[in-house]
Protein backbone atom coordinates (compact mmCIF):
# COMPACT_ATOMS: atom_id res chain seq x y z
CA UNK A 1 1.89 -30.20 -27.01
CA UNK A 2 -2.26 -29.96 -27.07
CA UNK A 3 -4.09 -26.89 -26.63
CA UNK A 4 -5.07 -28.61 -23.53
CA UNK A 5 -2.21 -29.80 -22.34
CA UNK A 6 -0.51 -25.78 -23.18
CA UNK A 7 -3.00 -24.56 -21.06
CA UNK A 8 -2.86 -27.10 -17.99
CA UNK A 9 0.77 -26.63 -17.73
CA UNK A 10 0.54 -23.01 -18.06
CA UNK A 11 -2.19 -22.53 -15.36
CA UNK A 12 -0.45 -25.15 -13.00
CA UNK A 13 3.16 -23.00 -13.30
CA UNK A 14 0.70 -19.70 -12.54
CA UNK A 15 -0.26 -21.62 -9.38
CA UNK A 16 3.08 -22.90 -8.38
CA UNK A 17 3.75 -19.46 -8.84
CA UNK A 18 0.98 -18.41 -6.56
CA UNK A 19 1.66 -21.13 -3.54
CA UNK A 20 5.56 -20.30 -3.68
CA UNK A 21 4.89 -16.93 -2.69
CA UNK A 22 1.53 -17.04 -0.64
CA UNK A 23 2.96 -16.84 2.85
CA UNK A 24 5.32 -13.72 1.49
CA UNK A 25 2.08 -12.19 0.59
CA UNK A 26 -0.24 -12.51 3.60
CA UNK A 27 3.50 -11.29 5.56
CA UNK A 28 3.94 -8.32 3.23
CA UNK A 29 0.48 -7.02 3.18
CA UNK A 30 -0.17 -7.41 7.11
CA UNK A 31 3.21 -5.81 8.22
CA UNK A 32 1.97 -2.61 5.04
CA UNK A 33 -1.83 -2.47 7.04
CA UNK A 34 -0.22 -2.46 10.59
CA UNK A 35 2.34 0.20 9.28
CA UNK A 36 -0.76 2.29 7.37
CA UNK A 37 -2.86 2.50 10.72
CA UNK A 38 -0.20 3.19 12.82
CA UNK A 39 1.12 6.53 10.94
CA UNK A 40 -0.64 9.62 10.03
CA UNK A 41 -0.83 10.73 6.44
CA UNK A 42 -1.31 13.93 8.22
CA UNK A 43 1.60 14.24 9.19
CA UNK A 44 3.31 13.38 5.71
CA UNK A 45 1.72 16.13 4.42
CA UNK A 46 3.44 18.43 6.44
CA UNK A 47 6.57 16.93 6.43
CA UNK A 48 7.39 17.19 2.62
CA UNK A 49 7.46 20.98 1.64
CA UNK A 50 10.42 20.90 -0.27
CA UNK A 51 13.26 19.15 -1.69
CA UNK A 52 16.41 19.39 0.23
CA UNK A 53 18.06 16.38 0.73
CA UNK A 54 16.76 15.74 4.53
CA UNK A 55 13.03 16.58 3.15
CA UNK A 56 13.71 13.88 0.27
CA UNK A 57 14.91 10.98 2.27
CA UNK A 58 12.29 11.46 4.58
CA UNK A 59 9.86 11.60 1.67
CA UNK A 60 11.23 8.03 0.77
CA UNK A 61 10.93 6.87 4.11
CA UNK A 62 7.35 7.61 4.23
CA UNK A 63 6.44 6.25 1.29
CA UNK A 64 8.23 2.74 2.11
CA UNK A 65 6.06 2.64 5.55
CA UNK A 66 2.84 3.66 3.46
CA UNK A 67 3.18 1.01 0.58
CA UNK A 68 0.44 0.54 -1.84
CA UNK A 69 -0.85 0.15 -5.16
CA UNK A 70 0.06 2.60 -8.18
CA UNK A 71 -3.08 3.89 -8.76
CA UNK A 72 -3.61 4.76 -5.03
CA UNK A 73 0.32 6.40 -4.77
CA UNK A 74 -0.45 8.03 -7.74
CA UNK A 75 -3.66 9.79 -5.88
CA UNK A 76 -1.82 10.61 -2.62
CA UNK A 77 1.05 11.75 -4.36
CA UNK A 78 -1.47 14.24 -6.56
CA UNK A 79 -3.32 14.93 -3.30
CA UNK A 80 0.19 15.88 -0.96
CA UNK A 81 0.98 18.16 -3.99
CA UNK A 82 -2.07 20.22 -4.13
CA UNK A 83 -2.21 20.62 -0.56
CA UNK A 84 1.21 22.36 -0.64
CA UNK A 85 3.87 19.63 -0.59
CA UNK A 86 6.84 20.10 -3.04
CA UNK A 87 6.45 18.24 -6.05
CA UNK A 88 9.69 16.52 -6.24
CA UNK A 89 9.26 14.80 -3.47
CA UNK A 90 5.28 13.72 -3.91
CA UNK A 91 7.29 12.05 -6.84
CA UNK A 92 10.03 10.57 -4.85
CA UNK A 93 7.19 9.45 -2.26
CA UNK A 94 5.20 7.76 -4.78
CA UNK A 95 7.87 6.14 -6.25
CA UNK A 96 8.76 4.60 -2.63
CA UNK A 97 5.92 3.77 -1.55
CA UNK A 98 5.43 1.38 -4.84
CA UNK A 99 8.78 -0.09 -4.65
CA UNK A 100 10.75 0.33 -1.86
CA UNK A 101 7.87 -2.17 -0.07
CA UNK A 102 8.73 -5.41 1.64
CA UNK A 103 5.80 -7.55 0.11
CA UNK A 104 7.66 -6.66 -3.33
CA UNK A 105 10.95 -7.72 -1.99
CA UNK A 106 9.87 -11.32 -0.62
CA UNK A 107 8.20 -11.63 -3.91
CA UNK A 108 10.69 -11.01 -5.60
CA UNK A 109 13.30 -13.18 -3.52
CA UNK A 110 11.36 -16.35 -3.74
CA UNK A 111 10.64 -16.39 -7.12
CA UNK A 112 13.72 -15.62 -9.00
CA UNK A 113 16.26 -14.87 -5.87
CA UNK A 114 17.85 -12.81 -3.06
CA UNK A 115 19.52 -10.73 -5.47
CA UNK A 116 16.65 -9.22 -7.17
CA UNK A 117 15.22 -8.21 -3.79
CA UNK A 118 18.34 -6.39 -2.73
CA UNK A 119 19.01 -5.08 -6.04
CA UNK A 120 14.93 -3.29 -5.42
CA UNK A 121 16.24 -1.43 -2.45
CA UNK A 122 19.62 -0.28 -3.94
CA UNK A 123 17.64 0.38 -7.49
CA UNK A 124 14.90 2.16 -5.49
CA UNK A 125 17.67 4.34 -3.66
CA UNK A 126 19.26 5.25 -6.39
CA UNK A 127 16.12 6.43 -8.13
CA UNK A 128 15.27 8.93 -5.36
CA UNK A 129 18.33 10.24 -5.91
CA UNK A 130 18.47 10.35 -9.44
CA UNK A 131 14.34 11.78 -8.94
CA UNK A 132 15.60 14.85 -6.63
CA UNK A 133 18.72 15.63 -8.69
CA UNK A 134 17.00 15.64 -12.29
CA UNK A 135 13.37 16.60 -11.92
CA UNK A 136 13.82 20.22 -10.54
CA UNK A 137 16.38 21.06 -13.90
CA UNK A 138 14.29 19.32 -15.75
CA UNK A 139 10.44 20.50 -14.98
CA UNK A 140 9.74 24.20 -15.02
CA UNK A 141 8.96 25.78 -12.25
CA UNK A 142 5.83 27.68 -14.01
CA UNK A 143 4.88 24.25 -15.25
CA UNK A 144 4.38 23.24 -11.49
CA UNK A 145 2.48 26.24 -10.54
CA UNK A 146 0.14 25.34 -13.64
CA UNK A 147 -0.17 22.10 -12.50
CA UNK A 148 -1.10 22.81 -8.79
CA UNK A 149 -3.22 25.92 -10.09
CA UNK A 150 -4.80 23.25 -12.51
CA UNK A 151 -5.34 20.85 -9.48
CA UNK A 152 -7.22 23.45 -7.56
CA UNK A 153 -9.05 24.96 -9.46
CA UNK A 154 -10.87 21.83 -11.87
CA UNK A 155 -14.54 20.62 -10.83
CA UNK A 156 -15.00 17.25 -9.21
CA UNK A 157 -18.09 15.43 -8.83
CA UNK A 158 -19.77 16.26 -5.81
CA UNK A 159 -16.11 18.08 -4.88
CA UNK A 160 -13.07 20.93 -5.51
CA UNK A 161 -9.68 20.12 -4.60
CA UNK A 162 -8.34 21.08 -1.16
CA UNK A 163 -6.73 24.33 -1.64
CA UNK A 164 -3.16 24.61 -0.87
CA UNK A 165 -3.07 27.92 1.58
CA UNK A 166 -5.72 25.73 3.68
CA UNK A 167 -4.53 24.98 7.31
CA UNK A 168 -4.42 21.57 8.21
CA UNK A 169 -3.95 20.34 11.81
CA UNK A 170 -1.69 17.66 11.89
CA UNK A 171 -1.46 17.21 15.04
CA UNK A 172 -5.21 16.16 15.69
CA UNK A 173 -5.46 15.26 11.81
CA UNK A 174 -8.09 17.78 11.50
CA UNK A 175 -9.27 17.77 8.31
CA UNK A 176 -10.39 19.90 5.28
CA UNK A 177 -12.13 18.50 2.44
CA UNK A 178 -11.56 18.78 -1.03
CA UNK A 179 -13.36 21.61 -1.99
CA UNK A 180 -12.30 23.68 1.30
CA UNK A 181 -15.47 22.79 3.43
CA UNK A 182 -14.94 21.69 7.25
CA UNK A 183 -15.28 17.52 7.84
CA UNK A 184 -15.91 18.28 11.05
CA UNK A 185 -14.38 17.84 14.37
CA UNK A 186 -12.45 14.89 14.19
CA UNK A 187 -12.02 12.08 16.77
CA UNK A 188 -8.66 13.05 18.81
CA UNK A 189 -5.98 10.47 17.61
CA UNK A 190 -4.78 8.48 20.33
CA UNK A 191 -0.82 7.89 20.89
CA UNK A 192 0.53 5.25 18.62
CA UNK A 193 2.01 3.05 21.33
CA UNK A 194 -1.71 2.96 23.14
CA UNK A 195 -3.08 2.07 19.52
CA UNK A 196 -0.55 -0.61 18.97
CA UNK A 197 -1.81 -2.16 22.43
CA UNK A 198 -5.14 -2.27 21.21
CA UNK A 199 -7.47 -4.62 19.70
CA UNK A 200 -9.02 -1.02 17.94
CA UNK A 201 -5.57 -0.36 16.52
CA UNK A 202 -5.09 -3.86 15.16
CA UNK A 203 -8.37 -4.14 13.57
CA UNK A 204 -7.73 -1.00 11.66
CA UNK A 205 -4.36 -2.62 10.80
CA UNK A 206 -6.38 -5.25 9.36
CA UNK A 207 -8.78 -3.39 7.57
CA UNK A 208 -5.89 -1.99 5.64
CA UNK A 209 -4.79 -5.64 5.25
CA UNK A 210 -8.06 -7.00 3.41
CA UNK A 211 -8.84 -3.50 1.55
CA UNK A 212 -5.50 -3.51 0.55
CA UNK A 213 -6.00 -7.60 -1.02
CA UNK A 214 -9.01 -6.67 -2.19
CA UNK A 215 -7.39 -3.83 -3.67
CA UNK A 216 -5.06 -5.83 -5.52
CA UNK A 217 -6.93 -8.69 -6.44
CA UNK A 218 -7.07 -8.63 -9.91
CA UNK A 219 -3.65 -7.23 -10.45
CA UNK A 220 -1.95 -10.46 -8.67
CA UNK A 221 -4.27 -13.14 -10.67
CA UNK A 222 -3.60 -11.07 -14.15
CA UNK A 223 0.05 -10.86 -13.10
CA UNK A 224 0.08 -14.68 -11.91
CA UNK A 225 -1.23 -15.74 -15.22
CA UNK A 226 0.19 -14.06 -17.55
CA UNK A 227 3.62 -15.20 -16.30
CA UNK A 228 2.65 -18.63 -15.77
CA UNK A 229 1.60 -18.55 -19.86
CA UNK A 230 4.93 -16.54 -20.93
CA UNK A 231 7.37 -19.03 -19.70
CA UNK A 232 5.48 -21.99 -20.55
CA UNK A 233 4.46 -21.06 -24.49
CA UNK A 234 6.67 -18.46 -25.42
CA UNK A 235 9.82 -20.04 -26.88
CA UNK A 236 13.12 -18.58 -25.42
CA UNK A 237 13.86 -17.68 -29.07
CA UNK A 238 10.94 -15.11 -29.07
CA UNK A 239 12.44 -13.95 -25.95
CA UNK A 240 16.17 -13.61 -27.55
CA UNK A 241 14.76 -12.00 -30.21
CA UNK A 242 13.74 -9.04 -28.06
CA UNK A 243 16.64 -9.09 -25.92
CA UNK A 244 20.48 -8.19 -27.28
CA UNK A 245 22.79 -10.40 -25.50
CA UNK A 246 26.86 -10.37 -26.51
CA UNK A 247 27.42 -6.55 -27.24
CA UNK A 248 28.46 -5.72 -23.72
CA UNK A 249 27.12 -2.18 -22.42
CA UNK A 250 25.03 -1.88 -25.44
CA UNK A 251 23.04 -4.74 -24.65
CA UNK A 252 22.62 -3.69 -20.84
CA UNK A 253 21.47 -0.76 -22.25
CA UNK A 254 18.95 -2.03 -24.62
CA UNK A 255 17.23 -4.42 -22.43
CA UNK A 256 17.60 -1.43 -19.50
CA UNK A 257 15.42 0.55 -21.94
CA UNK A 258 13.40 -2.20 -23.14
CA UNK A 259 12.24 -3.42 -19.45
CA UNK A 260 9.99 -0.06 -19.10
CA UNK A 261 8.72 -0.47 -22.34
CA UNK A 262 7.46 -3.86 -21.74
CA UNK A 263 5.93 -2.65 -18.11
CA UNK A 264 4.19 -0.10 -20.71
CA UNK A 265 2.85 -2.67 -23.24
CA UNK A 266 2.03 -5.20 -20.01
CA UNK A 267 -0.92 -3.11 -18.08
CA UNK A 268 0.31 -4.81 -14.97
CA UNK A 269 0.91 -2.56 -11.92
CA UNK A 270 2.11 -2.76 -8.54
CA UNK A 271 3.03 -6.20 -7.07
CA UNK A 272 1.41 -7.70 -10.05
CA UNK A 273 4.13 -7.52 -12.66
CA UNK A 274 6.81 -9.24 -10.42
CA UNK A 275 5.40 -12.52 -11.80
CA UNK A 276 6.24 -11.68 -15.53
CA UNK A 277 8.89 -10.01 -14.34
CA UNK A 278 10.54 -14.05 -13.45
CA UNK A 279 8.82 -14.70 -16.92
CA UNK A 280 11.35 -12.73 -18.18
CA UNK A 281 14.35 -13.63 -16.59
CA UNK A 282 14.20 -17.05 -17.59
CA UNK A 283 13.29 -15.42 -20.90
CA UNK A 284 16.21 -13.76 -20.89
CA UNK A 285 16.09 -10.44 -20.51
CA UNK A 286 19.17 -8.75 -18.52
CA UNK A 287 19.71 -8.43 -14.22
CA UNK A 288 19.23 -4.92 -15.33
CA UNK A 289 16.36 -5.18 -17.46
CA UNK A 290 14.47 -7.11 -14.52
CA UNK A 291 14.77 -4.35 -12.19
CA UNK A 292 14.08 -1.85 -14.74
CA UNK A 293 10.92 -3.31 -15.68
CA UNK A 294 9.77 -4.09 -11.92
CA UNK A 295 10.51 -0.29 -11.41
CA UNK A 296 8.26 0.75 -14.39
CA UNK A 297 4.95 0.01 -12.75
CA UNK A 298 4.22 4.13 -12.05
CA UNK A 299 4.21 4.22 -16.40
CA UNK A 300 1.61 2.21 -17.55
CA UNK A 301 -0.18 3.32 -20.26
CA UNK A 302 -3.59 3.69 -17.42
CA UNK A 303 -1.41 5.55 -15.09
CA UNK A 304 0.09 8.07 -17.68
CA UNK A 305 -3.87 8.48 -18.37
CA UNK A 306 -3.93 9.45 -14.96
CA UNK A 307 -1.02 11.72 -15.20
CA UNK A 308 -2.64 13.39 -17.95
CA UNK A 309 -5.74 14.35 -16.21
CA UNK A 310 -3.76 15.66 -13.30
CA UNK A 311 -1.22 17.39 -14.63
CA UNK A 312 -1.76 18.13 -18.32
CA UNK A 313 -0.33 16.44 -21.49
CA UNK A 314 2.91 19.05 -21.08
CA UNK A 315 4.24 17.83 -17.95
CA UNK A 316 2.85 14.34 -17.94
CA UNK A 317 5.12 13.58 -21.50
CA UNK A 318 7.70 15.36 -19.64
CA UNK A 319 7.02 13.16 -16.35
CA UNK A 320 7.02 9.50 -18.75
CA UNK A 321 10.98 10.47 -20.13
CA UNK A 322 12.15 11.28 -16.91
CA UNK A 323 10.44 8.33 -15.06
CA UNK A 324 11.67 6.24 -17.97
CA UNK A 325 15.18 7.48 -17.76
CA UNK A 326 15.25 7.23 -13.89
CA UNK A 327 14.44 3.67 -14.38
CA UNK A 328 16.33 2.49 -16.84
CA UNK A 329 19.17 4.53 -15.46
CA UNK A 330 18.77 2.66 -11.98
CA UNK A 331 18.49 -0.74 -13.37
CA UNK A 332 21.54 -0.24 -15.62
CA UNK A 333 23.53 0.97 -12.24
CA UNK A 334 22.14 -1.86 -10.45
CA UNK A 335 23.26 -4.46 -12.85
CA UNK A 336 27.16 -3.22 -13.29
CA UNK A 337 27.54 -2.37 -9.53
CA UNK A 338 26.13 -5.93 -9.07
CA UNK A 339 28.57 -7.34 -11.91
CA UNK A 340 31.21 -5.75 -9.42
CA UNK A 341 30.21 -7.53 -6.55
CA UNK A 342 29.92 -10.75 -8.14
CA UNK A 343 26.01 -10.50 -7.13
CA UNK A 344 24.29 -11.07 -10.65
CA UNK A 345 23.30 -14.69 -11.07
CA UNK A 346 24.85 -17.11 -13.37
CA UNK A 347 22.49 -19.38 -14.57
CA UNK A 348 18.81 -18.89 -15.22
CA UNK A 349 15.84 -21.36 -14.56
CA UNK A 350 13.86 -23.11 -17.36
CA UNK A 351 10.69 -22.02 -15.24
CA UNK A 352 10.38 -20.01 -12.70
CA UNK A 353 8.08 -22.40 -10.20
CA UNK A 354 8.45 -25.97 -10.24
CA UNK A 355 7.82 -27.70 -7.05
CA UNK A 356 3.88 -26.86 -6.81
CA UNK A 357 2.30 -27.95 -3.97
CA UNK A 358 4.18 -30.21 -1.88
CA UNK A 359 4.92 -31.11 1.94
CA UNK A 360 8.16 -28.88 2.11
CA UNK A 361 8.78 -25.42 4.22
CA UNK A 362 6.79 -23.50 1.67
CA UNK A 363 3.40 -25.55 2.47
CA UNK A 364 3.84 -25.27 6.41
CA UNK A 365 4.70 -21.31 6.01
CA UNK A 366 1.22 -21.10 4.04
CA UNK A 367 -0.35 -23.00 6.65
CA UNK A 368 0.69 -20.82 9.34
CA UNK A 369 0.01 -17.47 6.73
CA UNK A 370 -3.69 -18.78 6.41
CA UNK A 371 -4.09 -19.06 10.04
CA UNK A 372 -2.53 -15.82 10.70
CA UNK A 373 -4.90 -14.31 7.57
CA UNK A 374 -8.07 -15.77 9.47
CA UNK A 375 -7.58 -14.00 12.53
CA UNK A 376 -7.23 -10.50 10.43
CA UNK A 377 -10.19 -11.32 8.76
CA UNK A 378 -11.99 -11.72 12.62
CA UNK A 379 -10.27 -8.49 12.91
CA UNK A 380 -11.48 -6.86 10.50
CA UNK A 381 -14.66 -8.02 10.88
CA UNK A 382 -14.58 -7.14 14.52
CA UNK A 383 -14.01 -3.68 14.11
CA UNK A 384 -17.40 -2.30 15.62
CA UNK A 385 -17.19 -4.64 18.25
CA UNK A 386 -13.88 -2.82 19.27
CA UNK A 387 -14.86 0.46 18.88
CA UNK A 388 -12.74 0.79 15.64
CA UNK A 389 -13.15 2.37 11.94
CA UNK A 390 -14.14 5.71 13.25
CA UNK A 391 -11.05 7.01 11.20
CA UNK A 392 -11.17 5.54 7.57
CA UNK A 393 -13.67 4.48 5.25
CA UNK A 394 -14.18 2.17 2.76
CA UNK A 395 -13.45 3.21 -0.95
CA UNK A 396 -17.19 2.24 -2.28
CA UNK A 397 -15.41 1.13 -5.69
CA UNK A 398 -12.49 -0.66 -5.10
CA UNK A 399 -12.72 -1.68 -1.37
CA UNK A 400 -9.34 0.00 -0.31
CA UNK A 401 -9.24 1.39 2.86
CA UNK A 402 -8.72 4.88 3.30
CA UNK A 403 -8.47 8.00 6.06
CA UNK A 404 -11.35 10.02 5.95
CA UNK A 405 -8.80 13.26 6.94
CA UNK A 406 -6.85 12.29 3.57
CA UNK A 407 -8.58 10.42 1.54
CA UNK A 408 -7.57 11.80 -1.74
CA UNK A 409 -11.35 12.52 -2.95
CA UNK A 410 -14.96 12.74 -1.84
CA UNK A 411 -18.08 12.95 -2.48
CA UNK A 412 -21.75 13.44 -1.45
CA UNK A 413 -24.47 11.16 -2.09
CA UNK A 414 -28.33 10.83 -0.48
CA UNK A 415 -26.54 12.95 2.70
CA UNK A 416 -23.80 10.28 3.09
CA UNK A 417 -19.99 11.15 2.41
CA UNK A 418 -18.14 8.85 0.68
CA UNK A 419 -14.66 8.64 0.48
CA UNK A 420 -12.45 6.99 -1.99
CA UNK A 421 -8.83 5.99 -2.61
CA UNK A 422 -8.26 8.25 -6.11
CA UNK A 423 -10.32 10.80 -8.45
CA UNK A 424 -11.01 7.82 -10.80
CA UNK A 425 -12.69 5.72 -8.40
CA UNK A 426 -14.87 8.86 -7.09
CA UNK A 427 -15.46 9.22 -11.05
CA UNK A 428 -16.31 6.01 -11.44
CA UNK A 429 -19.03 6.17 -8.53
CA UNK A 430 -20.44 9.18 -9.53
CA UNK A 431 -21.20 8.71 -13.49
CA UNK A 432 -22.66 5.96 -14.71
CA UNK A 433 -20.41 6.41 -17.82
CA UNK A 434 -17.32 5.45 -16.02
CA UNK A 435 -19.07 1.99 -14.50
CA UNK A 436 -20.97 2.77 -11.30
CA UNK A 437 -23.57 0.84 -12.48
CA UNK A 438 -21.12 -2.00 -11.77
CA UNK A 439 -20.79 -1.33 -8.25
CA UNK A 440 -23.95 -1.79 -5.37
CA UNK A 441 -25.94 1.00 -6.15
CA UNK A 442 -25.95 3.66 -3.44
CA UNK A 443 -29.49 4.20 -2.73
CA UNK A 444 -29.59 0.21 -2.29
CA UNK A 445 -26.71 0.49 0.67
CA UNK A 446 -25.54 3.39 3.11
CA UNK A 447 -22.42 3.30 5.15
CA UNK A 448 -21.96 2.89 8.08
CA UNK A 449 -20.92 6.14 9.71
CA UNK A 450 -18.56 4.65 12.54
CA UNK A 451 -16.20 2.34 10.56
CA UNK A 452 -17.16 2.79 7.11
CA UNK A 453 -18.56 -0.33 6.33
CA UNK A 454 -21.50 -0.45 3.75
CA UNK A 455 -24.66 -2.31 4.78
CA UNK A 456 -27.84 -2.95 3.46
CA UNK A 457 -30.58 -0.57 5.48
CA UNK A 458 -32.93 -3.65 5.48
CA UNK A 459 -30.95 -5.91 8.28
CA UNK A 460 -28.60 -3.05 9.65
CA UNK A 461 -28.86 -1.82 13.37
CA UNK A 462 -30.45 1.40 13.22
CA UNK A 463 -30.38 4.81 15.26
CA UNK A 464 -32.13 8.04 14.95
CA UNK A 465 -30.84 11.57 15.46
CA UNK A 466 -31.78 14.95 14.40
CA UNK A 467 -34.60 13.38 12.07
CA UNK A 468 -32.07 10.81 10.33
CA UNK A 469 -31.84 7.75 10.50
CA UNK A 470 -28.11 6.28 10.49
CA UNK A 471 -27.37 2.74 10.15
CA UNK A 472 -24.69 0.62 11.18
CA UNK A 473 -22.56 -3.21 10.70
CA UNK A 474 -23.30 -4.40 14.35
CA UNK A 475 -24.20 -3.40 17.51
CA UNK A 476 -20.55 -2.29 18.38
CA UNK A 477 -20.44 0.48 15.91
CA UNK A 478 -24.22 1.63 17.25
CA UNK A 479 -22.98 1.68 20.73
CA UNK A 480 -19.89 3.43 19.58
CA UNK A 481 -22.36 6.44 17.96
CA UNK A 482 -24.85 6.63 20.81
CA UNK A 483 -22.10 6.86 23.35
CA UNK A 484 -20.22 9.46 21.46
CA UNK A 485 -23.55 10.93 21.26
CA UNK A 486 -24.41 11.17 24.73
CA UNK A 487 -20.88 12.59 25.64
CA UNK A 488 -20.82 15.28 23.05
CA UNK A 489 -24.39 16.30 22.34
CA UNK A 490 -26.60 15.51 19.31
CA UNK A 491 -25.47 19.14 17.36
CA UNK A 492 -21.24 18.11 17.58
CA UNK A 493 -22.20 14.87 16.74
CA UNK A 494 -24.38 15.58 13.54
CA UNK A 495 -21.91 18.13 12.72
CA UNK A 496 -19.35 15.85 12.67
CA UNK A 497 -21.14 13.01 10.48
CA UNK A 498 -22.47 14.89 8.01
């Protein structure tokens, strides 16, 4: 086989890959946006203040309905615990809400089966429950109280960290920022079967949508091709190699452990890895060690980073053998209680796309995804139109969507807030170091302070109060300030936008 040739065949399987699962994608990140504008993340907050067993399965529960990417369940998770929610469960809602999500189930299903998608819920049960049983016996309780100390108490660029004795509203999602201040009086939240009948409501839903892909971009193409070049130049023997097969629970257990590992070495987080994830199957690697490794996207080596900064080196070591064990322990359950059922498939394909692009169901279901990803995209471009955005922001370095009333971090820049998805992304924007010179620079931009959008100041709509000038995406969102303006006064309404 020529180089050229290697690589052709290898980039074509990465886009049968791609095509197989489009429609599952557009599906599974619409239903996550509609779910994200529809439920408060105020209201999570004060629903997880311990870790009895009702507190825990609602913990799951609301991080399955608030899927997203590891980085960004990582930050909420950090940003729950600070603010007074038990840490247990911030851990078992961060571990939901990256894989107890129905995007990585249809994945999952259509590239290597049904049984891989069921065995993610049953797997993703079973680590909650492992998570709530081990993690209290196994994590000092001083250890905690260092770590939430640490949280609120360590500078952040233009910001503190919300202290944890603040009140928080969450009823009207009033909201405190991180370093204690007022955000102002925020917009009364309407009733969530009014906001589901509402164009409004629906372009925030797709907002989330095309942050959320935007989000996410780079993990899916990495993911895509690195799976598309594993099964197509990496001989099975290299695979066998890694994998013990023929020793019975030993080799479970091996590739069990060995999944994380490889989720480790990969980089690849969130929905990203379930593409090498088939890689290895065909390569492979055990039912068991599959799940495992699909499971291991909260320890990559950038996330334990993360962890570290957080938490500390002490608990975030102690955090990667429990995770690990958790895991590996759920995979290996998956796989005999599977074996039981006569669920584990028998055979194993030679790749794991092969049809590419052809007229079959898969082609008219990404037909009717595209269409149904256009009119989100009117949607979200919409949103000032519809008197929408007023809520959330957009993260200024990744493009995620967040709440302003829990947005993880914040900061203050040329008298605009900004508000972003996770510490490292507010880092990011706020020293040059860490890549904001990557991003638009700020003074070139400003946001606009109805729906978040940033705009350039040269061709945005404009209006003046209290000496400043604010700017805005269309005439919707400028109608939408002036008439809020008008109804509350210009002091209330500064107040609140500053």
């Amino acid at each position: 086989m020529s180089v050229l040739s290697a690589v052709g065949n290898s980039l074509y399987e990465a886009f049968s890959m791609f095509w197989e699962t489009l429609w599952a994608l557009v599906l599974g990140f619409g239903l996550s946006g509609a779910v994200q504008a529809f439920v408060s993340r105020g209201q999570m907050q004060a629903a997880l203040g311990n870790h009895r067993p009702a507190t825990v399965a609602r913990a799951g529960f609301l991080g399955m309905v608030s899927s997203s990417c590891s980085f960004a369940a990582a930050a909420l998770s950090k940003s729950l615990f600070a603010r007074g929610a038990d840490f247990t469960t911030s851990m078992v809602f961060m571990f939901a809400s990256t894989n107890l999500v129905v995007e990585l189930g249809i994945v999952l299903w259509l590239l290597i089966g049904w049984q891989f998608a069921l065995a993610e819920f049953v797997g993703g049960a079973i680590m909650i429950v492992l998570l709530a049983v081990i993690m209290p016996r196994v994590i000092p309780r001083r250890w905690i109280d260092d770590a939430r100390s640490r949280l609120n108490s360590a500078p952040s660029s233009g910001d503190g960290h919300a202290h944890p004795d603040t009140p928080t509203d969450a009823t009207n999602d009033a909201a405190i920022n991180d370093g204690g201040e007022d955000r102002g009086p925020q917009q009364q939240r309407r009733p969530v079967r009014e906001r589901i009948g509402s164009l409004a409501g629906w372009s925030d839903a797709a907002g989330y949508t095309i942050s959320d892909l935007r989000m996410l971009r780079k993990e899916l193409v990495i993911g895509f091709l690195i799976a598309g070049f594993a099964t197509v130049l990496v001989p099975t023997a290299v695979w066998q190699s890694l994998f013990v097969t023929g020793h019975g629970f030993w080799s479970s257990l091996e590739n069990a452990l060995l999944g994380p590992l490889l989720a480790i070495l990969a980089f690849v987080c969130s929905i990203g890895n379930v593409p090498l994830a088939a890689a290895l199957w065909v390569g492979g690697i055990s039912f068991g060690g599959v799940i495992s490794f699909v499971f291991a996207d909260l320890i990559t080596l950038p996330l334990l980073l993360i962890y570290r900064k957080y938490y500390g080196g002490r608990l975030t070591l102690r955090l990667l053998a429990v995770f690990w064990a958790v895991m590996s322990g759920a995979g290996l359950a998956v796989e005999y209680l599977f074996s039981l059922l006569g669920l584990v498939p028998g055979t194993r394909p030679h790749l794991v796309a092969t049809e590419g692009v052809s007229w079959n169901y898969t082609t008219v279901l990404n037909m009717i995804a595209l269409a149904g990803f256009a009119v989100l995209y009117w949607l979200y471009r919409s949103r000032g139109r519809f008197g929408s955005g007023a809520d959330f922001a957009t993260d200024p370095v990744c493009g995620m969507q967040v709440e302003k009333t829990a947005a993880p971090a914040s900061a203050m820049h040329d008298g605009q807030r900004y508000y972003f998805c996770s510490d490292s992304c507010q880092q990011r924007f706020t020293t040059p170091d860490h890549g904001r010179t990557a991003e638009p620079a700020p003074t070139a931009t400003v946001v606009d302070p109805v729906c978040g959008m940033t705009v350039d100041p040269a061709t945005a709509q404009t209006a003046e109060l209290d000496g400043h000038t604010y700017h805005f995406c269309s005439q919707g969102c400028r109608y939408t300030f002036t008439t809020a303006r008008d109804t509350r006064g210009n002091r209330a309404l500064s107040q609140e936008l500053s």
